[in-house]
PDB file of N, CA and C in Angstrom:
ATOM      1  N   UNK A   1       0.814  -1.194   0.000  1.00  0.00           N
ATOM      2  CA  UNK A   1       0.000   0.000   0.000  1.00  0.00           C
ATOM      3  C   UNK A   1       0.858   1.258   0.000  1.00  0.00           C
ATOM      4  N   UNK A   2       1.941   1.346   0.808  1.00  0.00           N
ATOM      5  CA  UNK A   2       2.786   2.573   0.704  1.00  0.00           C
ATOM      6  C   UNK A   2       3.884   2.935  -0.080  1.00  0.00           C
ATOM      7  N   UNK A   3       4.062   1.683  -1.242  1.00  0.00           N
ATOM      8  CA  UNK A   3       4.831   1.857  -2.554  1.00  0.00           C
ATOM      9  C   UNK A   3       3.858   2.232  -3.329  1.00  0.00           C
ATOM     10  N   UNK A   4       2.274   1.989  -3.538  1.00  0.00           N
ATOM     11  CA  UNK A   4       1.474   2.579  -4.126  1.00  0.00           C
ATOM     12  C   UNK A   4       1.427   4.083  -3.996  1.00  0.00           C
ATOM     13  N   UNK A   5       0.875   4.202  -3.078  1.00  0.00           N
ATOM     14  CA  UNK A   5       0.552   5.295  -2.298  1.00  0.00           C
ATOM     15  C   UNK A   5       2.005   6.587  -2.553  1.00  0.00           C
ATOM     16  N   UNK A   6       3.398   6.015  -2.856  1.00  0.00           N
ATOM     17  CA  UNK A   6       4.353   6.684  -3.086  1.00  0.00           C
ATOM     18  C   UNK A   6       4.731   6.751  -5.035  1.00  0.00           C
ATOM     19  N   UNK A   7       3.929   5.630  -5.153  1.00  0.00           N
ATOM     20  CA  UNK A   7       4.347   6.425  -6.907  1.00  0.00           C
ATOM     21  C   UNK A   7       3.021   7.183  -7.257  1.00  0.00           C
ATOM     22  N   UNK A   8       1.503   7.526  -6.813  1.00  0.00           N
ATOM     23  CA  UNK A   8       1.092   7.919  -6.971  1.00  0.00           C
ATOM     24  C   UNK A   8       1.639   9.459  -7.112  1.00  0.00           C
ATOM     25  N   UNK A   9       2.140   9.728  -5.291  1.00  0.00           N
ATOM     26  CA  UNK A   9       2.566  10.681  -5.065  1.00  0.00           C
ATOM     27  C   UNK A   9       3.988  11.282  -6.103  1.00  0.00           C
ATOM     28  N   UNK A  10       4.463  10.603  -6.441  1.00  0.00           N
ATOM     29  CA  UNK A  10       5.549  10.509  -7.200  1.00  0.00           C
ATOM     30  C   UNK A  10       4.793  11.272  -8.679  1.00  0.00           C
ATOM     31  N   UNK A  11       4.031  10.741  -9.065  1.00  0.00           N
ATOM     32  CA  UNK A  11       3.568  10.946 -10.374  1.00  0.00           C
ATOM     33  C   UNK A  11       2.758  12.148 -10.516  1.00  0.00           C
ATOM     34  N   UNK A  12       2.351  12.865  -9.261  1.00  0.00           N
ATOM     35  CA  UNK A  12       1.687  13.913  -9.698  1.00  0.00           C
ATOM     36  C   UNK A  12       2.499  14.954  -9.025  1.00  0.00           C
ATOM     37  N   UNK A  13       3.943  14.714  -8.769  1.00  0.00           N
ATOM     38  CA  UNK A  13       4.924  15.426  -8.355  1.00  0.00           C
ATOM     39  C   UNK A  13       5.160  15.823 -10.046  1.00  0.00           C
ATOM     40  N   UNK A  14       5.736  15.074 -11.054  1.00  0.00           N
ATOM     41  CA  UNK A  14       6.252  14.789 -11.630  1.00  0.00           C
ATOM     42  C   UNK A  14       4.752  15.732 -12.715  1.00  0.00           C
ATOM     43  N   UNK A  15       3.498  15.757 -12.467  1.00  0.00           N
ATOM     44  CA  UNK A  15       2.918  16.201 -13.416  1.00  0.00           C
ATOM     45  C   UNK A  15       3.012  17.792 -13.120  1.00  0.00           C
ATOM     46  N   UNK A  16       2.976  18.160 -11.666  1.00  0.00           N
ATOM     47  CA  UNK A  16       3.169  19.496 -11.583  1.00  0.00           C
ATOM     48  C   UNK A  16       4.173  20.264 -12.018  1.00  0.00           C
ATOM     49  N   UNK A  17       5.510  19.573 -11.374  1.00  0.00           N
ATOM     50  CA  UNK A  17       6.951  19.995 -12.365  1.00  0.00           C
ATOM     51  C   UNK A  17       6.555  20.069 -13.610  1.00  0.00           C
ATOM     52  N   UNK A  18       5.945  19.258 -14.539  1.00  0.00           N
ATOM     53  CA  UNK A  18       5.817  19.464 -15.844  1.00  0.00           C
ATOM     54  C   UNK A  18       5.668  20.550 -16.474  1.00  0.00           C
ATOM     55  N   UNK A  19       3.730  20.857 -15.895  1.00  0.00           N
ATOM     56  CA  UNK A  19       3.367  21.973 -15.813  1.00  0.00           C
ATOM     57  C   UNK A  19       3.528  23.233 -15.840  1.00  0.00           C
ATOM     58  N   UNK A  20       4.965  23.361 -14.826  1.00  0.00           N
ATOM     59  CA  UNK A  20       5.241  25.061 -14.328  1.00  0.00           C
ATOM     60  C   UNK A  20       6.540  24.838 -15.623  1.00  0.00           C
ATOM     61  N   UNK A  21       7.271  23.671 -16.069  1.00  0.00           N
ATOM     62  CA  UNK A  21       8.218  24.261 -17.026  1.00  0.00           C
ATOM     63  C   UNK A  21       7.882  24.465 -18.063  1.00  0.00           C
ATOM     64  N   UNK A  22       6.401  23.817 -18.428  1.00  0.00           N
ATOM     65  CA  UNK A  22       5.389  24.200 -19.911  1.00  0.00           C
ATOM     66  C   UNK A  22       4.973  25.633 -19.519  1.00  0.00           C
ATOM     67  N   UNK A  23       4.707  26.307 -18.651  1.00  0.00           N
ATOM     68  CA  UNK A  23       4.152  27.302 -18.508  1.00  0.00           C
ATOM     69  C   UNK A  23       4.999  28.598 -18.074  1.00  0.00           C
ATOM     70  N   UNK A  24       6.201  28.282 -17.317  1.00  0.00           N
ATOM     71  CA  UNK A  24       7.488  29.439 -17.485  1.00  0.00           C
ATOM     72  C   UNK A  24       8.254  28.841 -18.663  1.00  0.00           C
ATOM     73  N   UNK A  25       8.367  27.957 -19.692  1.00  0.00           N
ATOM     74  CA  UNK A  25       9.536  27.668 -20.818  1.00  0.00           C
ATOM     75  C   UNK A  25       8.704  28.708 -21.773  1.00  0.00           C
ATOM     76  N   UNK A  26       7.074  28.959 -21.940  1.00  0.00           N
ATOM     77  CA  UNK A  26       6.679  29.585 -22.803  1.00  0.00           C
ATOM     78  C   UNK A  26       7.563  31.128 -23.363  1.00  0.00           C
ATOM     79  N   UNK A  27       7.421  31.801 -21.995  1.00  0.00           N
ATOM     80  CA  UNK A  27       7.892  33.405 -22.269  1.00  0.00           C
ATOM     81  C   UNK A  27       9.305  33.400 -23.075  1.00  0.00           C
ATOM     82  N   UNK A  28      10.013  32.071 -22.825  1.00  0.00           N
ATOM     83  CA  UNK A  28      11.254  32.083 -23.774  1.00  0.00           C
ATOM     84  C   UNK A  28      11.359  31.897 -24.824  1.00  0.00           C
ATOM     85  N   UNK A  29      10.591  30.751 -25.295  1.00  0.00           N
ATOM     86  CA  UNK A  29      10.471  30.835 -26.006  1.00  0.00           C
ATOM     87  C   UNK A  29       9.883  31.703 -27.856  1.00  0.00           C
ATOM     88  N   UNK A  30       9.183  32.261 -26.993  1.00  0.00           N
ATOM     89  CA  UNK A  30       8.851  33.429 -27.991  1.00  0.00           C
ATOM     90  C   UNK A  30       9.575  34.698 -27.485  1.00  0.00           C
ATOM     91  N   UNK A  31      10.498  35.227 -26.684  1.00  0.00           N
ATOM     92  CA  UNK A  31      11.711  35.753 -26.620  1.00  0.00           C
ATOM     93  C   UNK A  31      12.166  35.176 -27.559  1.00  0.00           C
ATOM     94  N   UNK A  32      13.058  34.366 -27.752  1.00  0.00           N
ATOM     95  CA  UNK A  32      14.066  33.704 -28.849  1.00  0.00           C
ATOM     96  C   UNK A  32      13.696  33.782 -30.050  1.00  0.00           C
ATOM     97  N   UNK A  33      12.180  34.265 -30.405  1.00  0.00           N
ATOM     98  CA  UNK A  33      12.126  34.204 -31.809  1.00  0.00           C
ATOM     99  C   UNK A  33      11.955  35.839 -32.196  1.00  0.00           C
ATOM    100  N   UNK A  34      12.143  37.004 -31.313  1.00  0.00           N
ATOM    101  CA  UNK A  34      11.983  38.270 -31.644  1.00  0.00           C
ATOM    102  C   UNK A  34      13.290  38.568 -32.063  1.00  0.00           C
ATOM    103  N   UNK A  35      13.146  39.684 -33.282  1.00  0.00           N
ATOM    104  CA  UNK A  35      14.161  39.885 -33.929  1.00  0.00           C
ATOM    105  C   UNK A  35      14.671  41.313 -33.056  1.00  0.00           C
ATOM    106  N   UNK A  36      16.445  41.207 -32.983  1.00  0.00           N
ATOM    107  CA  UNK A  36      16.984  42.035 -32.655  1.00  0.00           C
ATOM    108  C   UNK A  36      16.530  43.360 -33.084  1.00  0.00           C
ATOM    109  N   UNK A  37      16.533  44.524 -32.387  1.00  0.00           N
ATOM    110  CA  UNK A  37      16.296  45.803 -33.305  1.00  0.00           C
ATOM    111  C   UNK A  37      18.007  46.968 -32.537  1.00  0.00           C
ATOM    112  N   UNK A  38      18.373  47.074 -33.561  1.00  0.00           N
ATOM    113  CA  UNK A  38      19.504  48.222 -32.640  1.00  0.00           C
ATOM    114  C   UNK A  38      19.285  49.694 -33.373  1.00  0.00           C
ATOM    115  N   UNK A  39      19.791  50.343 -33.038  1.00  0.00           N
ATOM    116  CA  UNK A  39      19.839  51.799 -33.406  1.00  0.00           C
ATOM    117  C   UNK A  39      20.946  52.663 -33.689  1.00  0.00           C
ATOM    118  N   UNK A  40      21.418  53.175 -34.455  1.00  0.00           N
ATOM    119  CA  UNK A  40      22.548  53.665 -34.943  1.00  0.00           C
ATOM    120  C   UNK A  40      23.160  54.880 -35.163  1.00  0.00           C
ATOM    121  N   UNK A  41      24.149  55.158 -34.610  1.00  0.00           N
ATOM    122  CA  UNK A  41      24.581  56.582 -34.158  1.00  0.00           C
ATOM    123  C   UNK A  41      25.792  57.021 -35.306  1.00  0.00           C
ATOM    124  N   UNK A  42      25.800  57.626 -36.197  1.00  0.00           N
ATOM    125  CA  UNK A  42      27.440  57.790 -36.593  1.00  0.00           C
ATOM    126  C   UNK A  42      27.663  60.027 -36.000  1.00  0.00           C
ATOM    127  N   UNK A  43      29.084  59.995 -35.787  1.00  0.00           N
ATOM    128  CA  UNK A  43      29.647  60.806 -34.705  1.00  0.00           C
ATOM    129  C   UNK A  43      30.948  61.562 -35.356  1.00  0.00           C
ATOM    130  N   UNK A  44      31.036  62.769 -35.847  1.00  0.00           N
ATOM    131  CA  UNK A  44      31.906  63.596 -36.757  1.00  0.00           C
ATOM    132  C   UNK A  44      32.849  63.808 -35.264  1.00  0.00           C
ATOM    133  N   UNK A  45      33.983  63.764 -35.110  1.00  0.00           N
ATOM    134  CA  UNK A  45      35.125  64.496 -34.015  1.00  0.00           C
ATOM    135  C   UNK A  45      36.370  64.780 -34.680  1.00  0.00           C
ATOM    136  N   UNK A  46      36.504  65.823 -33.512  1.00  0.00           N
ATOM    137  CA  UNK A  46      37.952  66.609 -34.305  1.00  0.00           C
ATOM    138  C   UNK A  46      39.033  65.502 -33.560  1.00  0.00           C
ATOM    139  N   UNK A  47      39.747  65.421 -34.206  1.00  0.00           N
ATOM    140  CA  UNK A  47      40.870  64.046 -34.179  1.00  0.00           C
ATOM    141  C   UNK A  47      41.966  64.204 -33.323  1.00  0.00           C
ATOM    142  N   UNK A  48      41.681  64.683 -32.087  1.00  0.00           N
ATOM    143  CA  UNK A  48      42.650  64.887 -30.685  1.00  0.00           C
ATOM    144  C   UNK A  48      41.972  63.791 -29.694  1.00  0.00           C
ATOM    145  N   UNK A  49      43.096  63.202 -29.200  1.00  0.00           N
ATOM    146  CA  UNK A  49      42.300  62.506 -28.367  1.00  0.00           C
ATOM    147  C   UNK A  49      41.448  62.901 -27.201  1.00  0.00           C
ATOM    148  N   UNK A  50      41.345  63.797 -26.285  1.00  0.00           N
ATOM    149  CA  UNK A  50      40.530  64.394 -25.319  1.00  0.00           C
ATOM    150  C   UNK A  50      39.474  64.209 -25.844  1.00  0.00           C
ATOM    151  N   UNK A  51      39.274  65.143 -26.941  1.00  0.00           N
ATOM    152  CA  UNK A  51      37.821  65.285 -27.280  1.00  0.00           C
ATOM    153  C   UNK A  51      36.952  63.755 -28.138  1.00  0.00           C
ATOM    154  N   UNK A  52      37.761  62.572 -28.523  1.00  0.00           N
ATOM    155  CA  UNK A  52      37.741  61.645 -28.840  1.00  0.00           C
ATOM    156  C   UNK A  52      37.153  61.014 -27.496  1.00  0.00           C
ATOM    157  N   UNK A  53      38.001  60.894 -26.545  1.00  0.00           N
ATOM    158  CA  UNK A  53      37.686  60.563 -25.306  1.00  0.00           C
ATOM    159  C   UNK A  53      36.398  61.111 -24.279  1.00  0.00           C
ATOM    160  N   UNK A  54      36.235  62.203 -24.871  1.00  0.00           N
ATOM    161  CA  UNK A  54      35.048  62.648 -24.226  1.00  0.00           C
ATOM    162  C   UNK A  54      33.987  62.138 -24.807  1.00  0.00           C
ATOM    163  N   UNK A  55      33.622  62.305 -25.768  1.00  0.00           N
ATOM    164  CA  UNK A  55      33.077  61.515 -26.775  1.00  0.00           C
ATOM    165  C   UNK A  55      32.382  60.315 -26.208  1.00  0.00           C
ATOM    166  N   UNK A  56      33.094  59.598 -26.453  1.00  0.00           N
ATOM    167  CA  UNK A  56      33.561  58.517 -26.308  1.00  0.00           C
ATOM    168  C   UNK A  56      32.690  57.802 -24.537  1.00  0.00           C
ATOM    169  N   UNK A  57      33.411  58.562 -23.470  1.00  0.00           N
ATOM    170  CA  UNK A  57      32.794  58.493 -22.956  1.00  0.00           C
ATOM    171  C   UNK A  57      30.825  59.234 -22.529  1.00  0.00           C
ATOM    172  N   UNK A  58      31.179  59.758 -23.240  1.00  0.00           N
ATOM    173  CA  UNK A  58      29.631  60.358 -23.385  1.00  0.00           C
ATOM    174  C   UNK A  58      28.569  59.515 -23.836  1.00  0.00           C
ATOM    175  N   UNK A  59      28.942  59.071 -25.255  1.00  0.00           N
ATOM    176  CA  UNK A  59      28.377  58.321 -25.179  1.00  0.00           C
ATOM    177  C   UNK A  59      27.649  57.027 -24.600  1.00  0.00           C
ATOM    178  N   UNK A  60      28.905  56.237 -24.316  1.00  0.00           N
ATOM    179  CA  UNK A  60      29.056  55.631 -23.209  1.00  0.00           C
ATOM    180  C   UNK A  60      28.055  54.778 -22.065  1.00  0.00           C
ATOM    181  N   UNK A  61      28.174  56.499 -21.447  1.00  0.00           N
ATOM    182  CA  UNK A  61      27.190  56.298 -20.368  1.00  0.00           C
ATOM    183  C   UNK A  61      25.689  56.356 -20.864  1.00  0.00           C
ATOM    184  N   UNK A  62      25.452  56.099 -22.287  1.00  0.00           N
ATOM    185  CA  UNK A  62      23.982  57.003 -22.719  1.00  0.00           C
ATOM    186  C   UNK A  62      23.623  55.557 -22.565  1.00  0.00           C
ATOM    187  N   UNK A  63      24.260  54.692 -23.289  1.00  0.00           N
ATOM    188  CA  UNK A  63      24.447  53.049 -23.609  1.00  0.00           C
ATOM    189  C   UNK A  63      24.486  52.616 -24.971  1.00  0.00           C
ATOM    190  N   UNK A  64      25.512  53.738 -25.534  1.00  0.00           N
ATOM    191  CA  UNK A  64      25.489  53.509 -26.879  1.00  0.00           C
ATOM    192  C   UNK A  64      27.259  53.005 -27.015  1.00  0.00           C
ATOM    193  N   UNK A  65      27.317  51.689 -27.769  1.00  0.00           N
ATOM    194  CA  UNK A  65      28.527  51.095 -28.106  1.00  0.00           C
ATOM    195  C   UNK A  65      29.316  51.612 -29.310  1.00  0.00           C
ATOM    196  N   UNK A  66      30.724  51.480 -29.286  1.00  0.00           N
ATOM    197  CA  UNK A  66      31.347  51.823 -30.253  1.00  0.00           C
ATOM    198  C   UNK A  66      31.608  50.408 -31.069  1.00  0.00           C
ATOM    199  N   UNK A  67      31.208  50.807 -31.982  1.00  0.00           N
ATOM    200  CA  UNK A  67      31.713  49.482 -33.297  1.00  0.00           C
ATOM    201  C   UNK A  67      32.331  49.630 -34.363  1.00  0.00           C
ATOM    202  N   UNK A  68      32.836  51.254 -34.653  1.00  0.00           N
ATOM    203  CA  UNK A  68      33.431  51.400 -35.685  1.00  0.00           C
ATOM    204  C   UNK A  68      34.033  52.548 -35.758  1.00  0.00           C
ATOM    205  N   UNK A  69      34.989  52.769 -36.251  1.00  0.00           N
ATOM    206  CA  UNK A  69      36.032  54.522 -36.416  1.00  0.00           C
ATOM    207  C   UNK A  69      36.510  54.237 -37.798  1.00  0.00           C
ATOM    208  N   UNK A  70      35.463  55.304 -38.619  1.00  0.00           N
ATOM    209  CA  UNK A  70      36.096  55.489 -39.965  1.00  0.00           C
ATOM    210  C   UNK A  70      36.941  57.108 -39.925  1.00  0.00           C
ATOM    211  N   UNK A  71      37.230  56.880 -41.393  1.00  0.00           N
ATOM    212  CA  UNK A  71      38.395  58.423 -41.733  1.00  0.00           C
ATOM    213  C   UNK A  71      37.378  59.017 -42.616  1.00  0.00           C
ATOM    214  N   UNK A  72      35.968  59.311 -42.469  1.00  0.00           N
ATOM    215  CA  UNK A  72      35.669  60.583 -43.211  1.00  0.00           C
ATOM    216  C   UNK A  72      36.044  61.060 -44.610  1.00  0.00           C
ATOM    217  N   UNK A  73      36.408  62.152 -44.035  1.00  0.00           N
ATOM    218  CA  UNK A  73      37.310  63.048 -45.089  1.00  0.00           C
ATOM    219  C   UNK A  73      38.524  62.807 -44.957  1.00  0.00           C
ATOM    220  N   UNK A  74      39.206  62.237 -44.298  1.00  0.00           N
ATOM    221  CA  UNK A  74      40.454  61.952 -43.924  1.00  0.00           C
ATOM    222  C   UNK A  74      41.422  62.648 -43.011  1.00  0.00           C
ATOM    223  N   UNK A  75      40.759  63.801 -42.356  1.00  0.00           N
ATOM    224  CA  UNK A  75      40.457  64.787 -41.925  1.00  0.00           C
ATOM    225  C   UNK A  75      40.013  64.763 -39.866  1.00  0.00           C
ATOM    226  N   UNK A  76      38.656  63.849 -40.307  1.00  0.00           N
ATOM    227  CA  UNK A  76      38.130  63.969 -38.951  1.00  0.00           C
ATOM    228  C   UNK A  76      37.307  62.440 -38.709  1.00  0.00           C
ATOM    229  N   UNK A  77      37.664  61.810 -37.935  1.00  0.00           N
ATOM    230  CA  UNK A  77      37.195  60.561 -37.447  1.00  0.00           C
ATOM    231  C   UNK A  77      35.648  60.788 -37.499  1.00  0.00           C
ATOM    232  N   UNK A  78      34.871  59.380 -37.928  1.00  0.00           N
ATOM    233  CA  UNK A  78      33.809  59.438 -37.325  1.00  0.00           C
ATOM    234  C   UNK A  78      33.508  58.408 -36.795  1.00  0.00           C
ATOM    235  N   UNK A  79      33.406  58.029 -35.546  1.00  0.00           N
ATOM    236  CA  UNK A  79      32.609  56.949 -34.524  1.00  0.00           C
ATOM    237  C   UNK A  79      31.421  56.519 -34.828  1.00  0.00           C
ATOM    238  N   UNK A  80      31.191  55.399 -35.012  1.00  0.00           N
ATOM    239  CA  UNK A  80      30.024  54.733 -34.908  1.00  0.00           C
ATOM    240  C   UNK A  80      29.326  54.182 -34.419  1.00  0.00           C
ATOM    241  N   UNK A  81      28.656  54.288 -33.407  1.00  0.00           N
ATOM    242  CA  UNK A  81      28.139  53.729 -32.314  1.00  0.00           C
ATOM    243  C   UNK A  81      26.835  52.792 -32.786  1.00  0.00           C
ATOM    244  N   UNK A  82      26.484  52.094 -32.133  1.00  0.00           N
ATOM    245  CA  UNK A  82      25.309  50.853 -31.526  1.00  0.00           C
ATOM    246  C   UNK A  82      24.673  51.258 -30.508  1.00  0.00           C
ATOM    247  N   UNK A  83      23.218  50.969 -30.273  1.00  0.00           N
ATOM    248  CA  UNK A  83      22.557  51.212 -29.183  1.00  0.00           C
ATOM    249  C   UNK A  83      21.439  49.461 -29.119  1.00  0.00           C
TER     250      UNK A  83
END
């Protein structure tokens, strides 16, 4: 009676666990299928570093990433940031 009585219990252990990972696995799953969206900054600076650096950090803190430093005109950097 109390090996019964323990896979019963066993089995609707086992259906509740089920349950809560069918029902919290959902929200991830359709997370995982939304497409990235980023936003894109490009950034003209005069080509000293301070003001590169300020920049730089300015951005920064906004939460915009650097991913790229082209030559412009050849002249004056421009930063490219990610958000």
């Amino acid at each position: 009676m109390n090996q019964r009585r323990a896979m019963v219990i066993s089995l609707g252990v086992s259906l509740v666990v089920s349950t809560v990972m069918l029902v919290v696995g959902q929200p991830f799953a359709v997370k995982a299928q939304e497409q990235k969206r980023f936003e894109y900054k490009i950034v003209e600076v005069l080509p000293d570093t301070m003001n590169m650096q300020t920049k730089l950090n300015e951005f920064g803190m906004n939460g915009w990433e650097l991913v790229a430093v082209s030559m412009g005109n050849m002249t004056e950097p421009r930063m490219i940031f990610k958000k």
